[in-house]
Protein backbone atom coordinates (compact mmCIF):
# COMPACT_ATOMS: atom_id res chain seq x y z
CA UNK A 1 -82.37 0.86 -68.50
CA UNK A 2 -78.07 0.68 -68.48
CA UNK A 3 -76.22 2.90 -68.14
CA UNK A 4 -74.65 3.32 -71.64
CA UNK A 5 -74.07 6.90 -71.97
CA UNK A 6 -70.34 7.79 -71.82
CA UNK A 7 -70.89 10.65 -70.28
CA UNK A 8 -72.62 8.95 -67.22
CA UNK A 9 -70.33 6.12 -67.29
CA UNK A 10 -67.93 9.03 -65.85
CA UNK A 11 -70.44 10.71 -63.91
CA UNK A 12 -70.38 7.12 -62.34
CA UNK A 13 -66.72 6.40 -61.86
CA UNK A 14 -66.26 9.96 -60.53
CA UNK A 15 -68.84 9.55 -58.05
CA UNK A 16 -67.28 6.38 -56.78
CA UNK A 17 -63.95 7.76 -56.79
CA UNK A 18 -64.99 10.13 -54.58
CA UNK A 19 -66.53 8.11 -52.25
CA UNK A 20 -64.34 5.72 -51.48
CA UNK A 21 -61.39 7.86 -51.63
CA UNK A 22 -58.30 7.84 -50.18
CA UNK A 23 -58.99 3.86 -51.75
CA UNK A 24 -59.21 3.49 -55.10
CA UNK A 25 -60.86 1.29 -57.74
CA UNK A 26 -57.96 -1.23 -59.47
CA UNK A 27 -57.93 -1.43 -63.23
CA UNK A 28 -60.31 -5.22 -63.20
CA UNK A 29 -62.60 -3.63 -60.91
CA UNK A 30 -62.76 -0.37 -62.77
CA UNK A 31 -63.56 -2.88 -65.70
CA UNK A 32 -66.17 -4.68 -63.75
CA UNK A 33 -68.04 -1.85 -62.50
CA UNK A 34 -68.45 0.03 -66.31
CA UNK A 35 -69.22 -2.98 -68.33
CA UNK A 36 -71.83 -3.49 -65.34
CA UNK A 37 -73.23 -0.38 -65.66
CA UNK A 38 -73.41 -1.02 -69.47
CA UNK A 39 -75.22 -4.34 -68.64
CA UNK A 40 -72.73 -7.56 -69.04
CA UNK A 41 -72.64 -10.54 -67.80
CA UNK A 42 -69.32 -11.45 -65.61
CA UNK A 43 -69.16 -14.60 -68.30
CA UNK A 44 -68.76 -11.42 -71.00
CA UNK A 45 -66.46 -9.40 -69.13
CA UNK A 46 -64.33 -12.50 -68.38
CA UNK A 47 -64.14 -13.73 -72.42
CA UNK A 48 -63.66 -10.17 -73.22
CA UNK A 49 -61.00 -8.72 -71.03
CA UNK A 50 -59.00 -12.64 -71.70
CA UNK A 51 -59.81 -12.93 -67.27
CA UNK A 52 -61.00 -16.65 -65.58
CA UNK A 53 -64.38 -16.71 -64.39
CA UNK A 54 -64.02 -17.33 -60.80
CA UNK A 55 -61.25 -14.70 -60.48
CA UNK A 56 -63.72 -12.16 -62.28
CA UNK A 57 -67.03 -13.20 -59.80
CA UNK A 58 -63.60 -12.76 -57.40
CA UNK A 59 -63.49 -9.12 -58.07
CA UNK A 60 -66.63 -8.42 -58.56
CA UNK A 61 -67.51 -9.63 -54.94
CA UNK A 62 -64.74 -7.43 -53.50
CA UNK A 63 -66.22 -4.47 -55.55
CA UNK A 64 -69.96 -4.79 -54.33
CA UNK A 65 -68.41 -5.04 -50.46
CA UNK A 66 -65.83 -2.23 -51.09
CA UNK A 67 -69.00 0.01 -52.70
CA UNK A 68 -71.75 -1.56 -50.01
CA UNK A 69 -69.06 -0.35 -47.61
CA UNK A 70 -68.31 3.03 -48.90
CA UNK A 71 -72.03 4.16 -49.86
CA UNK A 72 -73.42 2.42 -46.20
CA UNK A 73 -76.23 0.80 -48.21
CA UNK A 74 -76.23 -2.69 -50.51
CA UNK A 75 -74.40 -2.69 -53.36
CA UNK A 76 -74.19 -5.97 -55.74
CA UNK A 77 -74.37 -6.58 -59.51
CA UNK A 78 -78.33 -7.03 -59.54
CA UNK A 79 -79.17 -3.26 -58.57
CA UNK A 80 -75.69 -1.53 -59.22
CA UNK A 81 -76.97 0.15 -62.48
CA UNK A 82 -80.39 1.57 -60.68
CA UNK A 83 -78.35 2.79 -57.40
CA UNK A 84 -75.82 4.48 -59.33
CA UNK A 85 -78.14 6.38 -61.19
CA UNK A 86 -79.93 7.19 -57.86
CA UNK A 87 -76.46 8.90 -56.38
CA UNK A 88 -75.42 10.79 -59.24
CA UNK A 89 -79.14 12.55 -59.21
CA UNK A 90 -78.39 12.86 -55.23
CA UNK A 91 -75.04 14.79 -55.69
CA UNK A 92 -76.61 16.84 -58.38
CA UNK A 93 -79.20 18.29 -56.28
CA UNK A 94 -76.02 18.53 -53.59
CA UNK A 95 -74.10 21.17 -55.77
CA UNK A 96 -75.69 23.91 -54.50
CA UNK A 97 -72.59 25.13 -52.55
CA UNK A 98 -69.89 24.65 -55.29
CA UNK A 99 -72.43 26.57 -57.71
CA UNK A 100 -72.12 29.38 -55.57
CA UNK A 101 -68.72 29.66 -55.50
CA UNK A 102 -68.60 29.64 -59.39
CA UNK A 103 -70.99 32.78 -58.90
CA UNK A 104 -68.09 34.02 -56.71
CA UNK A 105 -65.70 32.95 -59.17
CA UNK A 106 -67.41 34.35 -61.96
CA UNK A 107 -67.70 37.88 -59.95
CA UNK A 108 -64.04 38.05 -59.69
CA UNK A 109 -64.15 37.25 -63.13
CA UNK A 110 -65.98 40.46 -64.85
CA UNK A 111 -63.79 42.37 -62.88
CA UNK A 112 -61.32 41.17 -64.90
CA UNK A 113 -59.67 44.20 -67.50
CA UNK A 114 -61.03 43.87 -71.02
CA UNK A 115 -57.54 44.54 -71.63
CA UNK A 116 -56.47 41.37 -70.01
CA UNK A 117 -59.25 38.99 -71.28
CA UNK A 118 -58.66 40.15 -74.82
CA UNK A 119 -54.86 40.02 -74.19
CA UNK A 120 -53.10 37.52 -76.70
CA UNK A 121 -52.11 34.13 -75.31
CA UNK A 122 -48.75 32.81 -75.51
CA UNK A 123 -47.01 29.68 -74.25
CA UNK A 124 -45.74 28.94 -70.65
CA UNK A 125 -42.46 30.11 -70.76
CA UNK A 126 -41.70 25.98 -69.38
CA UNK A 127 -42.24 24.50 -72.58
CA UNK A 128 -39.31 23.23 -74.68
CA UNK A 129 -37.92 25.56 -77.80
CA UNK A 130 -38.34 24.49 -81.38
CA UNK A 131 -35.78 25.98 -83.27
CA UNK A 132 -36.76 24.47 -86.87
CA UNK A 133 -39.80 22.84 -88.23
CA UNK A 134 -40.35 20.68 -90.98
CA UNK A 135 -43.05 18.69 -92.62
CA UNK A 136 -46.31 17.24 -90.35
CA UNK A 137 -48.63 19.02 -92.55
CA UNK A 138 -51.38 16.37 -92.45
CA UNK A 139 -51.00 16.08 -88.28
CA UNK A 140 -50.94 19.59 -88.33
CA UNK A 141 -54.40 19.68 -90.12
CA UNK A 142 -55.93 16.93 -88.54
CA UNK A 143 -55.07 18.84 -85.07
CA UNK A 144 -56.51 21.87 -86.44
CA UNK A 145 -60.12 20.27 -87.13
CA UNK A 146 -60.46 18.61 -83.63
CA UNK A 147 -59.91 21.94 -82.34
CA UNK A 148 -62.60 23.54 -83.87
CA UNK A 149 -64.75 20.68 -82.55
CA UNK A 150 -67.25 21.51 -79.94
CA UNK A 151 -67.05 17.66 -78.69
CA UNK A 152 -63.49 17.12 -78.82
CA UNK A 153 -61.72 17.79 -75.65
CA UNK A 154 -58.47 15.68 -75.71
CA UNK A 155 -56.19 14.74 -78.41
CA UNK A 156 -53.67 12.46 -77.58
CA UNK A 157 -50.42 11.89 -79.53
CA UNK A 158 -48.59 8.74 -79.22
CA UNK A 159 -45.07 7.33 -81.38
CA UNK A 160 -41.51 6.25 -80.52
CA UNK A 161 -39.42 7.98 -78.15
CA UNK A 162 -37.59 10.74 -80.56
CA UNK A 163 -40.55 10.69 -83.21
CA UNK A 164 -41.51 14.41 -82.36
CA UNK A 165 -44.62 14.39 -80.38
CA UNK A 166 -43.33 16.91 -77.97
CA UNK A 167 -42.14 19.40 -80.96
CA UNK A 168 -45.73 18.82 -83.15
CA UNK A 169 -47.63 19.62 -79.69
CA UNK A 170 -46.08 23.14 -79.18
CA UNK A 171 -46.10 23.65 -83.14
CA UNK A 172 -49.96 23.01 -83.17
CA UNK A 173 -50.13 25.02 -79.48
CA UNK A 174 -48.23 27.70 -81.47
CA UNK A 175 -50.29 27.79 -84.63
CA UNK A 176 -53.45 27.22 -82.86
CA UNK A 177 -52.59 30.03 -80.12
CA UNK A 178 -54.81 32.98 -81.17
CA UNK A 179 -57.80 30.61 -80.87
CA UNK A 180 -57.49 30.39 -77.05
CA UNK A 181 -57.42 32.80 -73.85
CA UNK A 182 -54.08 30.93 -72.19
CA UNK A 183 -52.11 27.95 -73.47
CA UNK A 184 -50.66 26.08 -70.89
CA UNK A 185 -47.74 23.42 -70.73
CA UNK A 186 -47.17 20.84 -68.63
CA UNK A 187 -44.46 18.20 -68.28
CA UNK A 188 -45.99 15.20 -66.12
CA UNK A 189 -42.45 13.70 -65.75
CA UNK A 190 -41.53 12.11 -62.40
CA UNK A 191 -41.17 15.49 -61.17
CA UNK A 192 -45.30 16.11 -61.73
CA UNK A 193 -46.99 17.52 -58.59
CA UNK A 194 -50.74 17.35 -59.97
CA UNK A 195 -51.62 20.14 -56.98
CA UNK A 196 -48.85 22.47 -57.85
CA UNK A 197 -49.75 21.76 -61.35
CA UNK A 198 -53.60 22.65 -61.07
CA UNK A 199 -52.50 25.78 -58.92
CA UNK A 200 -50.05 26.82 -61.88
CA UNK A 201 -52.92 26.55 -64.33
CA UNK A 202 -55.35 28.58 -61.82
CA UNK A 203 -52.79 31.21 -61.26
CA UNK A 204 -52.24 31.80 -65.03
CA UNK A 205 -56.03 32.51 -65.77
CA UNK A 206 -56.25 34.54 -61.94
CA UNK A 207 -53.50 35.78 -60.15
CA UNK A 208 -55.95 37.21 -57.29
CA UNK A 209 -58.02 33.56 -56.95
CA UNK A 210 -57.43 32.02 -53.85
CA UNK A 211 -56.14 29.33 -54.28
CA UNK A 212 -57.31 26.08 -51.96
CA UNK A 213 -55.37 22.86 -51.29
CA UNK A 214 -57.97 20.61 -51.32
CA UNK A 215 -57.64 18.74 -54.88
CA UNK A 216 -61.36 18.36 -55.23
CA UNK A 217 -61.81 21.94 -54.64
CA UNK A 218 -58.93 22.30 -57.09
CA UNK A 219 -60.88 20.41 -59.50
CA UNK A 220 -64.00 22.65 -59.29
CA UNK A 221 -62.30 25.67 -59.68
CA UNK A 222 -60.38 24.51 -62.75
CA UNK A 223 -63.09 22.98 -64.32
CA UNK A 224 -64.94 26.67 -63.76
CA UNK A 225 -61.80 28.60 -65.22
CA UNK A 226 -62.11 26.06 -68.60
CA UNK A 227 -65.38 26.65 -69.20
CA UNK A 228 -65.04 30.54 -68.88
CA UNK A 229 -62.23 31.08 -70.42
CA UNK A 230 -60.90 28.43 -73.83
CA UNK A 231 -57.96 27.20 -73.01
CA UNK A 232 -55.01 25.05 -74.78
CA UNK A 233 -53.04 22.76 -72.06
CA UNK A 234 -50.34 20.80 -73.21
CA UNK A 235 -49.29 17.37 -71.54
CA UNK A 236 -46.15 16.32 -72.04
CA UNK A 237 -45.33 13.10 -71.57
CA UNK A 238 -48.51 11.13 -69.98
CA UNK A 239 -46.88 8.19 -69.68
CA UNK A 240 -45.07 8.77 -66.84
CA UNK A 241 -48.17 8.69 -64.58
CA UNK A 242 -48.50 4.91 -66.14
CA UNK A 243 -47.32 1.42 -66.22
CA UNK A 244 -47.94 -0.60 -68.49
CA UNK A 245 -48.36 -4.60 -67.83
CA UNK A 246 -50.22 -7.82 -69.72
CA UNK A 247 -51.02 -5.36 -72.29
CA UNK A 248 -53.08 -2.72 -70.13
CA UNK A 249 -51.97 0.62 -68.55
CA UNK A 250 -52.36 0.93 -64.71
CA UNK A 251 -51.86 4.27 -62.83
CA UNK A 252 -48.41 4.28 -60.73
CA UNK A 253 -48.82 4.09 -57.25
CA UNK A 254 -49.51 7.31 -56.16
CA UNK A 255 -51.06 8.81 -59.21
CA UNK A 256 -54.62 7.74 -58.47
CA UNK A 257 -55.59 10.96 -58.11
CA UNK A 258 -54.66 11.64 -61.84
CA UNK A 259 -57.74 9.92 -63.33
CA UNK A 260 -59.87 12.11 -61.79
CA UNK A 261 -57.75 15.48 -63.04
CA UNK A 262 -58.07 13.70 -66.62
CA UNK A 263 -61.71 12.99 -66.68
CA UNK A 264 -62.34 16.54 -65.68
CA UNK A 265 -60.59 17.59 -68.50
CA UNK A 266 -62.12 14.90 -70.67
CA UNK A 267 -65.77 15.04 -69.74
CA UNK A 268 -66.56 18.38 -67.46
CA UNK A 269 -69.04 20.86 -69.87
CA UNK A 270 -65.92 23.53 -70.94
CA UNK A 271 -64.47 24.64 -74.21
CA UNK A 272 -60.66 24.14 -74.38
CA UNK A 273 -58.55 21.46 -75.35
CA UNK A 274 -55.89 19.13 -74.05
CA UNK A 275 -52.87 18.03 -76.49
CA UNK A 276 -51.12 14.73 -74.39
CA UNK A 277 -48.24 12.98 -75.74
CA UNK A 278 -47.70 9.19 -74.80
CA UNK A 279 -45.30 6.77 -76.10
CA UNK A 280 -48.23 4.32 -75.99
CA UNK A 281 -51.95 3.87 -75.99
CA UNK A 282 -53.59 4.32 -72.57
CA UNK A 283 -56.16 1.96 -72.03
CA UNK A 284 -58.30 4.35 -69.62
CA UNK A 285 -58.63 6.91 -72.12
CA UNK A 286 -60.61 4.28 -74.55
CA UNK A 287 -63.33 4.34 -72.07
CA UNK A 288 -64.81 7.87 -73.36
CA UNK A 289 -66.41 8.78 -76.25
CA UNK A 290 -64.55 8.74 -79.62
CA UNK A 291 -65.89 12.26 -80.34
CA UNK A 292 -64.13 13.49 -76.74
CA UNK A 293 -60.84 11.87 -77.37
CA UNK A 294 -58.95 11.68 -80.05
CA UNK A 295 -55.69 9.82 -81.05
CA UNK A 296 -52.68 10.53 -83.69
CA UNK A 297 -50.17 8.00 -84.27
CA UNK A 298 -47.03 9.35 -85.39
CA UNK A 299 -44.56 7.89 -86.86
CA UNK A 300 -41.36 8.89 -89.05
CA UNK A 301 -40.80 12.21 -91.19
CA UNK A 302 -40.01 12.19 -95.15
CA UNK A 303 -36.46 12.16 -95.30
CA UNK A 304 -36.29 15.16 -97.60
CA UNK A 305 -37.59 16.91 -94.44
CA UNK A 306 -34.86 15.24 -91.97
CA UNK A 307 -32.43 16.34 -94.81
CA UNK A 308 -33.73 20.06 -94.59
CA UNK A 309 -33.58 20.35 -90.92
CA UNK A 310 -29.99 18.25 -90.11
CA UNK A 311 -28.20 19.39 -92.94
CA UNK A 312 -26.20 22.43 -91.49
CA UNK A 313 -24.86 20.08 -88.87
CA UNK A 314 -23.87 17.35 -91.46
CA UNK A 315 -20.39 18.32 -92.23
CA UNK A 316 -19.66 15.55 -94.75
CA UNK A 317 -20.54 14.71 -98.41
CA UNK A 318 -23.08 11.86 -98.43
CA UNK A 319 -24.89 10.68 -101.13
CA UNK A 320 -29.00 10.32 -101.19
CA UNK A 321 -28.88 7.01 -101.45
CA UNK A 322 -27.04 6.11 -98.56
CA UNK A 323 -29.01 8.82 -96.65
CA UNK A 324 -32.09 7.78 -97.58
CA UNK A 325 -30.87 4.00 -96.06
CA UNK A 326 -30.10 5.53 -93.02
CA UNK A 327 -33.52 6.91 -92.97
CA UNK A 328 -35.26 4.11 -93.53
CA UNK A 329 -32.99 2.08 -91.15
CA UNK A 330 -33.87 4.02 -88.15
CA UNK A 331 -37.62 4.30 -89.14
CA UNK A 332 -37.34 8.28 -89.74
CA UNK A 333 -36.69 9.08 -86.53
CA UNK A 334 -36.14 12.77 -86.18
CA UNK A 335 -34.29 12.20 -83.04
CA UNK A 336 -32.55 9.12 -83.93
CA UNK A 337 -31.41 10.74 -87.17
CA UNK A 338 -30.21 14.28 -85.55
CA UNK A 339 -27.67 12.06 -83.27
CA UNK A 340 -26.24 10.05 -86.40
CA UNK A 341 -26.42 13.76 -88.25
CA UNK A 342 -23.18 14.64 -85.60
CA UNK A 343 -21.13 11.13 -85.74
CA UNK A 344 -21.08 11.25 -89.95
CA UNK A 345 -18.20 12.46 -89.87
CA UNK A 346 -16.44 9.75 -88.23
CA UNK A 347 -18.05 7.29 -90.43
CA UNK A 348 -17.00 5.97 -94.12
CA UNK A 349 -20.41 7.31 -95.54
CA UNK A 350 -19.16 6.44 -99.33
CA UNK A 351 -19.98 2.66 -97.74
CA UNK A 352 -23.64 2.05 -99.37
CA UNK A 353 -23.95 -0.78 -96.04
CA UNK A 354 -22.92 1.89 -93.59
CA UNK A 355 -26.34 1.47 -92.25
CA UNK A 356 -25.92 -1.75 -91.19
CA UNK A 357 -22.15 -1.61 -90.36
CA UNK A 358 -20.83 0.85 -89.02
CA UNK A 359 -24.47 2.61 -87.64
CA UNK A 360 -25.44 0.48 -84.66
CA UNK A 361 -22.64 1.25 -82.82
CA UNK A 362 -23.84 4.39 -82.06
CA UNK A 363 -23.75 4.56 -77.66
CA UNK A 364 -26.70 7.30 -77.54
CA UNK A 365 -28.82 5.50 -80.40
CA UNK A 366 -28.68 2.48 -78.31
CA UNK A 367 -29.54 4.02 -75.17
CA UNK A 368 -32.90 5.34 -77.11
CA UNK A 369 -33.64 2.20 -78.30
CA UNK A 370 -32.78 0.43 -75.08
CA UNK A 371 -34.86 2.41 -73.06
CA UNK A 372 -37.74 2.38 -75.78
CA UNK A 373 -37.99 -1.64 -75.79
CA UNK A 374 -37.77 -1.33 -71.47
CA UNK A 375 -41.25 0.54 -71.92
CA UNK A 376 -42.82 -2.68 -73.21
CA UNK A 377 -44.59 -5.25 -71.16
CA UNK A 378 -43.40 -8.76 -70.28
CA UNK A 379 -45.48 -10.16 -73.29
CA UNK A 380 -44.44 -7.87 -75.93
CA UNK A 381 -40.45 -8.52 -74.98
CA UNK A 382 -41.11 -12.25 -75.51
CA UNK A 383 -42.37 -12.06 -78.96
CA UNK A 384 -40.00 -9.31 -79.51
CA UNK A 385 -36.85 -11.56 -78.19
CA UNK A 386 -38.59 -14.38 -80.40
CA UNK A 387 -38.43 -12.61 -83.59
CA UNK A 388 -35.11 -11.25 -82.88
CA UNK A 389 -33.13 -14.63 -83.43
CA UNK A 390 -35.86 -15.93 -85.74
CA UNK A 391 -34.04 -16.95 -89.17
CA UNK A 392 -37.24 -16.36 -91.35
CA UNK A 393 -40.28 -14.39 -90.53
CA UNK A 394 -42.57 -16.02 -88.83
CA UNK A 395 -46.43 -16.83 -89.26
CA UNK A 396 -49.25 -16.62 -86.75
CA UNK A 397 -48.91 -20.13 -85.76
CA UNK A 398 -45.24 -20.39 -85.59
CA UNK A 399 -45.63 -17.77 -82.87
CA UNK A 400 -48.66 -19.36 -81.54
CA UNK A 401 -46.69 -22.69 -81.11
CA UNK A 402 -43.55 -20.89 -79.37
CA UNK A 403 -45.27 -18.45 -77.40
CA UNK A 404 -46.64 -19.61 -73.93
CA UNK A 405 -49.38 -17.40 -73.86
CA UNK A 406 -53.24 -17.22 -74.82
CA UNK A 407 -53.58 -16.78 -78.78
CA UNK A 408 -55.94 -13.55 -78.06
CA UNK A 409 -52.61 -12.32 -75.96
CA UNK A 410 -50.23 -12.76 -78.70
CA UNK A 411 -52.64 -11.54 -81.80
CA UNK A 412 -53.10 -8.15 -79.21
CA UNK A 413 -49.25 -8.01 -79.01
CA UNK A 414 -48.79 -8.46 -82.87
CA UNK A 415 -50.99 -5.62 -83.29
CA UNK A 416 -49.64 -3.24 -80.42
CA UNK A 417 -46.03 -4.06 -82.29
CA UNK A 418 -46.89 -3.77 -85.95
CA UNK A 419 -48.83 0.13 -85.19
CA UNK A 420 -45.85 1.08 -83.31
CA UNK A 421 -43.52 -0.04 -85.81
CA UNK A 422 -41.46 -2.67 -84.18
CA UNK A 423 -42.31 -5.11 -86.48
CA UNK A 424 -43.29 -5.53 -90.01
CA UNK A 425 -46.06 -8.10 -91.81
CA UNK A 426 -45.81 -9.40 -95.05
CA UNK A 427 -47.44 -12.00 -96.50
CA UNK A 428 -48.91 -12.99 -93.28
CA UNK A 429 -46.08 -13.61 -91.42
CA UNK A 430 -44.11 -10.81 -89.20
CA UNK A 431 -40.31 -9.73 -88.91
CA UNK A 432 -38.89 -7.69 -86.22
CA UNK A 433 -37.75 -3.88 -87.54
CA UNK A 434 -33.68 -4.16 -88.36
CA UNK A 435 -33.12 -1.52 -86.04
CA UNK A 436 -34.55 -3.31 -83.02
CA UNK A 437 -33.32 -6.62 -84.12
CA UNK A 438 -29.49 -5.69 -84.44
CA UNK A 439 -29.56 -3.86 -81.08
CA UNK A 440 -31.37 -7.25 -79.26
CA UNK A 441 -28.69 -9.89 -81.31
CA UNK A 442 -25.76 -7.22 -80.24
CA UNK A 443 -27.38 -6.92 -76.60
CA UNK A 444 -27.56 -10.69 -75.83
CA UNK A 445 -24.37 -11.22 -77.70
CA UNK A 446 -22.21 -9.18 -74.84
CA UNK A 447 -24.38 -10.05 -72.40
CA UNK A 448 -23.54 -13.99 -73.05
CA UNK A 449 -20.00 -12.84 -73.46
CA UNK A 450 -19.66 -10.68 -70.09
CA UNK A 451 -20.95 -14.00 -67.95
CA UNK A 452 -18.73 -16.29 -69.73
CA UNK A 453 -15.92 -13.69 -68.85
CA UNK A 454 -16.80 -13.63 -65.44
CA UNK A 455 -16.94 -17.40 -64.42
């Protein structure tokens, strides 16, 4: 019988982890060993996952020696599935010890005041201010329900840089605050220590716990602390602990460690919730259940909601046609649109083509959207440089014919692109957003002008 649970599928990777730790699993042999466990061939894997064949029976072979190595027994493809299952009932019946210290946890625990376990959460005082809030009703709502779900335990929000996913996290964390013991927030920029992190989270639920420095240990005790007391943590930007290449996120070096803090939070038996934001889709997160995780795209607001929250620093008649240009121009962006909000001034906003003319030109606009089309991976840029000088919009084939890269490749791309709106289909063929395709022409423009300058 395969392994097809999701649950165990973790219970798996986990236990590997583990073992061969301070190694870890890469992202084709992480692939190999699940959809092994689940049963396919290496001829699947490899048509599914776009690989060759040899380079997949490649990996695999380096797997089954890395595992065979690790577990001091024979590991291959054939009996994988059967020995897997074998370990995780082995370290079940080895749990013993950690279950007693979650009776010594749980001690410390009822000796906790009523006082303090009924006391009313409220938000790490870390987390960024919102000062207005407008719109987001249906996020809002759909945030709401997960919460209430006993299955869901991650919901992760992904959009443009500027589109608000920081602001709707701590609005829903704010809303949804009475719900939960502690909400926690986290910012897992480059300055993210995931030990001083965990300890932080401890320390807010226990001040007296002591607190060890062994991650695993870390692990255990947080995963204790979730389940006794319903907690809301807040990860701001996830991203940052990924890189993103061929269409596929990878952990950065030195962030292994990371998958295992997000599967505890994703599969250990506990009742709170995680709220991540992510400029993109991470491709490790698909591997759970849909009922664990759960994903809102966001995109732009309505712009009589940018108009209600900008308009005290808009110091200059415009009209709502012209505003409503602007809006659409920059895809909503609340960020985006807050920045233009304090240059209208020194703009002729009576000019219905502002948008377009005068706009653009905008230094900390472009540094947004320059640093937003950096994120991409080497295949996304190329059909996003492609469309940027394209004269017409261009079909499937047109793309296929210019594009050196495997159809399945570019269709993935077209679809990554079109849900994160930096390009648009109609009638079957695609254009790049105007936005995105000025700053590119304007980019390679001064670029082509600087060398010829220079020689």
């Amino acid at each position: 019988m395969m392994v097809r649970n999701s649950l165990d599928l973790q219970q798996a990777i986990s236990l590997v982890d583990r073992k061969i730790n301070p190694k870890h699993l890469n992202r084709v042999q992480e692939i190999i060993l699940v959809k092994s466990l689940e049963g396919q061939t290496y001829s699947q894997i490899a048509i599914e996952y776009n690989y060759g064949m040899e380079y997949i029976k490649t990996s695999g072979s380096e797997l089954w020696k890395l595992l065979s190595q690790a577990f001091g027994q024979q590991v291959n493809k054939s009996n994988c599935n059967s020995f897997i299952r074998r370990q995780i009932s082995e370290f079940a019946v080895n749990t013993f010890s950690q279950n007693k210290r979650a009776e010594i946890i749980k001690d410390r625990q009822d000796k906790v005041s009523v006082e303090n376990v009924q006391k009313k959460s409220s938000i790490s005082l870390i987390a960024p201010e919102i000062s207005d809030f407008q719109g987001r009703d249906r996020e809002l709502s759909l945030i709401e329900k997960w919460s209430n779900s006993s299955d869901c335990r991650f919901v992760l929000m992904t959009g443009m840089i500027g589109c608000g996913k920081t602001t709707l996290a701590i609005k829903a964390a704010e809303i949804l605050q009475n719900k939960f013991h502690r909400v926690i927030y986290l910012s897992m920029s480059n300055s993210f220590n995931l030990k001083n992190s965990i300890k932080f989270c401890l320390q807010s639920l226990d001040p007296n716990l002591e607190i060890s420095s062994d991650i695993n240990k870390l692990l255990i005790d947080l995963t204790l602390y979730l389940k006794k007391y319903r907690c809301l943590i807040v990860l701001d930007d996830l991203d940052s602990i990924v890189e993103f290449k061929q269409m596929a996120s990878y952990y950065r070096s030195g962030c292994e460690k990371h998958a295992q803090f997000l599967r505890c939070l994703i599969t250990a038996n506990h009742q709170s919730l995680v709220i991540a934001s992510s400029r993109n889709t991470i491709k490790q997160l698909s591997y759970y259940s849909s009922k664990q995780v759960k994903t809102l795209h966001l995109r732009g607001m309505k712009p009589e909601n940018l108009w209600s929250i900008l308009k005290s620093e808009i110091t200059t008649d415009i009209s709502q046609d012209v505003w409503n240009k602007i809006c659409r121009y920059y895809q909503y962006n609340p960020e985006l649109m807050k920045i233009l909000a304090s240059n209208l001034e020194y703009l002729p906003v009576s000019d219905a083509n502002i948008y377009h003319k005068y706009v653009p030109y905008i230094e900390e606009i472009d540094l947004i959207i320059e640093e937003e089309l950096n994120s991409l991976d080497e295949i996304s840029k190329e059909v996003i440089y492609w469309l940027s000088f394209s004269l017409d919009n261009s079909t499937l084939d047109k793309l296929f014919q210019k594009i050196n890269h495997h159809q399945n490749k570019i269709l993935q791309v077209i679809s990554f692109l079109k849900k994160h709106s930096l390009i648009a289909e109609e009638n079957n063929s695609y254009a790049l957003i105007p936005m995105f395709k000025d700053y590119i022409q304007r980019y390679l423009v001064n670029a082509a002008k600087q060398a010829g300058d220079s020689s």
